[in-house]
Protein backbone atom coordinates (compact mmCIF):
# COMPACT_ATOMS: atom_id res chain seq x y z
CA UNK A 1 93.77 65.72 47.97
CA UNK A 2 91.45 68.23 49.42
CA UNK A 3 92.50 70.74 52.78
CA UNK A 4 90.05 72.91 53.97
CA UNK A 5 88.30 72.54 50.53
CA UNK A 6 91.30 73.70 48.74
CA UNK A 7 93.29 71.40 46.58
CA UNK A 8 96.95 69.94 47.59
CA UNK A 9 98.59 68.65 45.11
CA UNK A 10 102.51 68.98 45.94
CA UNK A 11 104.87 66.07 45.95
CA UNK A 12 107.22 65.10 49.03
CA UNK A 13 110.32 66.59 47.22
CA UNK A 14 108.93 69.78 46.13
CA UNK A 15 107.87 70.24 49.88
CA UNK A 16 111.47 69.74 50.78
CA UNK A 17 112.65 72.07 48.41
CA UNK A 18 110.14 74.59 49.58
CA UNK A 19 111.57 74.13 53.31
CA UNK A 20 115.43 74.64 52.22
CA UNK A 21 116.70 77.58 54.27
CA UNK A 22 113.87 78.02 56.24
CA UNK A 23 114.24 78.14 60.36
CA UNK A 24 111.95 76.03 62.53
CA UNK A 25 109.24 77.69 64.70
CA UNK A 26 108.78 76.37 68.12
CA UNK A 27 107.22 73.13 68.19
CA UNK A 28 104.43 72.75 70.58
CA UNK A 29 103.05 69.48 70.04
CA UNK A 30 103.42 67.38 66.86
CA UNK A 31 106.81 67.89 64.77
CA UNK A 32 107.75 66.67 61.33
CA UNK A 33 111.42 66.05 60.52
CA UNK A 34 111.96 68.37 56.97
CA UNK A 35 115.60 68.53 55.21
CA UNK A 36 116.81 67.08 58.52
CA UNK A 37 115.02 69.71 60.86
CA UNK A 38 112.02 69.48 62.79
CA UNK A 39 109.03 71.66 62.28
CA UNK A 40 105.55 72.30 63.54
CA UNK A 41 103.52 70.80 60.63
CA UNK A 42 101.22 73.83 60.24
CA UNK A 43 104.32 75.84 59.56
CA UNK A 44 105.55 73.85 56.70
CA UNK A 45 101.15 73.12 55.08
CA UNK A 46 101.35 77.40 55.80
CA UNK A 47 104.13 77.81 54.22
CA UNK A 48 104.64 75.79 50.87
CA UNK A 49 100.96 75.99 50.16
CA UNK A 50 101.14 80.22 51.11
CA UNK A 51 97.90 79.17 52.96
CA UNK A 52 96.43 81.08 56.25
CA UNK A 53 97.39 79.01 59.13
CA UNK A 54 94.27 79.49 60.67
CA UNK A 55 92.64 78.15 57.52
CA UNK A 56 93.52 74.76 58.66
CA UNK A 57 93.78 72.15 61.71
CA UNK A 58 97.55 70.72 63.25
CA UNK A 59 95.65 67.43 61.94
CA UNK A 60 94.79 67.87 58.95
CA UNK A 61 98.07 69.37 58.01
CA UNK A 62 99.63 66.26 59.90
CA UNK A 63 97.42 63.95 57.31
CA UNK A 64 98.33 65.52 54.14
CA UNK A 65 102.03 65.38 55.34
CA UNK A 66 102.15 61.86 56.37
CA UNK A 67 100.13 61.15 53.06
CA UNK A 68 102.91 62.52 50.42
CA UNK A 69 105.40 60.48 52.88
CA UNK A 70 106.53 62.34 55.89
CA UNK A 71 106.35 61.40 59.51
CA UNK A 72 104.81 62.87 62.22
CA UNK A 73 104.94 62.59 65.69
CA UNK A 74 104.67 63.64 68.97
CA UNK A 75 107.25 66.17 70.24
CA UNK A 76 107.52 64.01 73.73
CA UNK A 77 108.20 60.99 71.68
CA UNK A 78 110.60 62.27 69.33
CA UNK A 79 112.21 64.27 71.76
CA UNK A 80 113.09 60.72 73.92
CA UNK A 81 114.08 59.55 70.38
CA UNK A 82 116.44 62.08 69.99
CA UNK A 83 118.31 61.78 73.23
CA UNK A 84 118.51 57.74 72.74
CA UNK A 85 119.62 58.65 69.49
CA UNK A 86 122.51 61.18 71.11
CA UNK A 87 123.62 58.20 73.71
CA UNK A 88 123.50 55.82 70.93
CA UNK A 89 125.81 58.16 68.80
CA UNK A 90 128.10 59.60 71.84
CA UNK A 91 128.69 55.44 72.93
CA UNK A 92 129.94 54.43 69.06
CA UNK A 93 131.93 57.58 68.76
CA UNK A 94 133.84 56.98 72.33
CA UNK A 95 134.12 53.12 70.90
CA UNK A 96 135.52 54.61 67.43
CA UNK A 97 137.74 57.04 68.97
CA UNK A 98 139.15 54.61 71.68
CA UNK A 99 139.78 52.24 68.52
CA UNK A 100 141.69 54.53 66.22
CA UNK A 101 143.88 56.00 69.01
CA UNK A 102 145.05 52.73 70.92
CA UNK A 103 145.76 48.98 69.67
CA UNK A 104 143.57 46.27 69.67
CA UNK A 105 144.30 45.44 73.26
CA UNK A 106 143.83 48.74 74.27
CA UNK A 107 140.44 48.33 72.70
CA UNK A 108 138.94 45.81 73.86
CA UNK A 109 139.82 47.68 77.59
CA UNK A 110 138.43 51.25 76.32
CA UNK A 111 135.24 49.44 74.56
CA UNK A 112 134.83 47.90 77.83
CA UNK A 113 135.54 51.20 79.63
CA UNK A 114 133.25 53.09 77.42
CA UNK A 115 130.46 50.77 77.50
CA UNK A 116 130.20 50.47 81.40
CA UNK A 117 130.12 54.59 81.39
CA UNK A 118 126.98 54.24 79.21
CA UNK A 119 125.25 51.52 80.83
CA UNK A 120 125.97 52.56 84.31
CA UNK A 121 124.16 56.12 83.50
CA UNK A 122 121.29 54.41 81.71
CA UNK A 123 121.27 52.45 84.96
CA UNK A 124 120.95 54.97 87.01
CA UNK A 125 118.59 56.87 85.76
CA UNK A 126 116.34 53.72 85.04
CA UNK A 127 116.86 53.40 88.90
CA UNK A 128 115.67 56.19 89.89
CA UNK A 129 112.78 55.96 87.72
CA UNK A 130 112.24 52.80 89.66
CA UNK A 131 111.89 54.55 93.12
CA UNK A 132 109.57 56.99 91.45
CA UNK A 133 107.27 54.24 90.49
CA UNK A 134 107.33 52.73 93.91
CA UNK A 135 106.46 56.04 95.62
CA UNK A 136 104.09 58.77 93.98
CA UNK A 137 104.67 57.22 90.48
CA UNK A 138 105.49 57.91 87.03
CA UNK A 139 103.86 60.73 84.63
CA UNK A 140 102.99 59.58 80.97
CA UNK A 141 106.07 60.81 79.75
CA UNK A 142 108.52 59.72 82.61
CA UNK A 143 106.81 56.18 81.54
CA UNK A 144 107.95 56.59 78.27
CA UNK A 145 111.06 57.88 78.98
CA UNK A 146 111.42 54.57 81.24
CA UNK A 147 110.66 52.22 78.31
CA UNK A 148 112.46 53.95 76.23
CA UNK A 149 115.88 53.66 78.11
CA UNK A 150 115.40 50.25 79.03
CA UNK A 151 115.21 49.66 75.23
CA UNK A 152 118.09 51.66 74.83
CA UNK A 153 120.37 49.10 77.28
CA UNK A 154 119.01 46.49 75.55
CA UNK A 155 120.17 47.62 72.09
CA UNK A 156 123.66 48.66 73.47
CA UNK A 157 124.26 45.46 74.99
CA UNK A 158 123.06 43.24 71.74
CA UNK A 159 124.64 45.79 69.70
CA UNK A 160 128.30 44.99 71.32
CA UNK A 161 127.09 40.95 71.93
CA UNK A 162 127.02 41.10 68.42
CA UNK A 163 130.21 42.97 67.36
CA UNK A 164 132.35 40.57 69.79
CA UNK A 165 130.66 37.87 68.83
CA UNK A 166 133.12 35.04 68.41
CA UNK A 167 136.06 37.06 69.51
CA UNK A 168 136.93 35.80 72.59
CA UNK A 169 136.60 39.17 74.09
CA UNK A 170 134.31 39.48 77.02
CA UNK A 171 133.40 43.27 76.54
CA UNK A 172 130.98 43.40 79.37
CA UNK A 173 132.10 45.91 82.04
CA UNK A 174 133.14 44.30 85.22
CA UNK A 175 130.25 44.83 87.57
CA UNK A 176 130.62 45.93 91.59
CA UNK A 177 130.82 42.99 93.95
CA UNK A 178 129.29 43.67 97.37
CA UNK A 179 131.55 43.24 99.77
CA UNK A 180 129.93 41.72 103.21
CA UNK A 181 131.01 41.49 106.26
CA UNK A 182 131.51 37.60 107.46
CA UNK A 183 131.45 36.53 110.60
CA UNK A 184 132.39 33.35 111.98
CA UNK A 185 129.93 31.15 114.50
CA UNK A 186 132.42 31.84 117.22
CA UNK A 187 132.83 35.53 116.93
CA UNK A 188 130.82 37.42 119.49
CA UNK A 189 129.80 41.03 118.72
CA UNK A 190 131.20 43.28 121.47
């Protein structure tokens, strides 16, 4: 394929070889996960090609990358990946621990435990998203974020419908009941 009017002709493995031991730049805009890392693509085109970066466009080093098999994306987006990612991990990891240090009753309890930590947070963050909307409103990204966590809940809670599946173990957290106050027809308010 042609870049800039210069040939590119390296394959995705020899592009990850290129990349071992080499430290990300900051990433502005557009990222491409390399070796496990994420990179501005017009470091990695500059580098494994040798290539002046100003010799070429974020875009077209973004289409020669995705064309030899990489992904590219948006930092925003990736960046919300990422932290569902970490909440994703942190949740099975409390579930895992809880598991391997107490019995199976003590599980189901701490699976419980752990899952109404995670949801409640997710909750109340989507919340206050929520009130932002109804007042001044949500940027692009605070939209994004908003889908992306309510996404997120969803997962978690299919994810643990379908481990207990069967089990006889209702796993869902208890939730808060409101408490009101009752009054009877002949109790006068002083």
């Amino acid at each position: 394929m042609k870049v800039g009017g210069r040939d590119f002709d390296l394959t995705k493995q020899e592009v990850e070889t290129r990349m071992m031991g080499e430290d990300p730049e900051l990433i502005q805009k557009h990222m491409v996960k390399v070796n496990g890392q994420m990179f501005p693509p017009k470091q990695i085109l500059g580098h494994v090609t040798g290539w002046e970066r100003t010799s070429f466009t974020t875009m077209e080093a973004q289409r020669v990358l995705t064309r030899i098999g990489f992904v590219c994306t948006e930092a925003r987006a990736g960046r919300i990946a990422q932290a569902g990612q970490f909440i994703m991990d942190t949740f099975r990891d409390s579930v895992q621990e809880t598991m391997s240090d107490h019995g199976d009753a003590h599980f189901a309890r701490g699976f419980s435990a752990a899952a109404d930590i995670t949801l409640r947070q997710i909750q109340k963050r989507l919340n206050d998203l929520r009130g932002q909307m109804k007042g001044a409103g949500l940027s692009q990204a605070e939209q994004t974020f908003y889908a992306h966590l309510d996404e997120l809940e969803s997962e978690i809670v299919a994810d643990c419908d379908r481990y207990w599946r069967g089990s006889g173990v209702d796993w869902r957290p208890l939730m808060p009941t409101a408490k009101a106050a009752v009054r009877r027809p002949d109790e006068t308010r002083s």
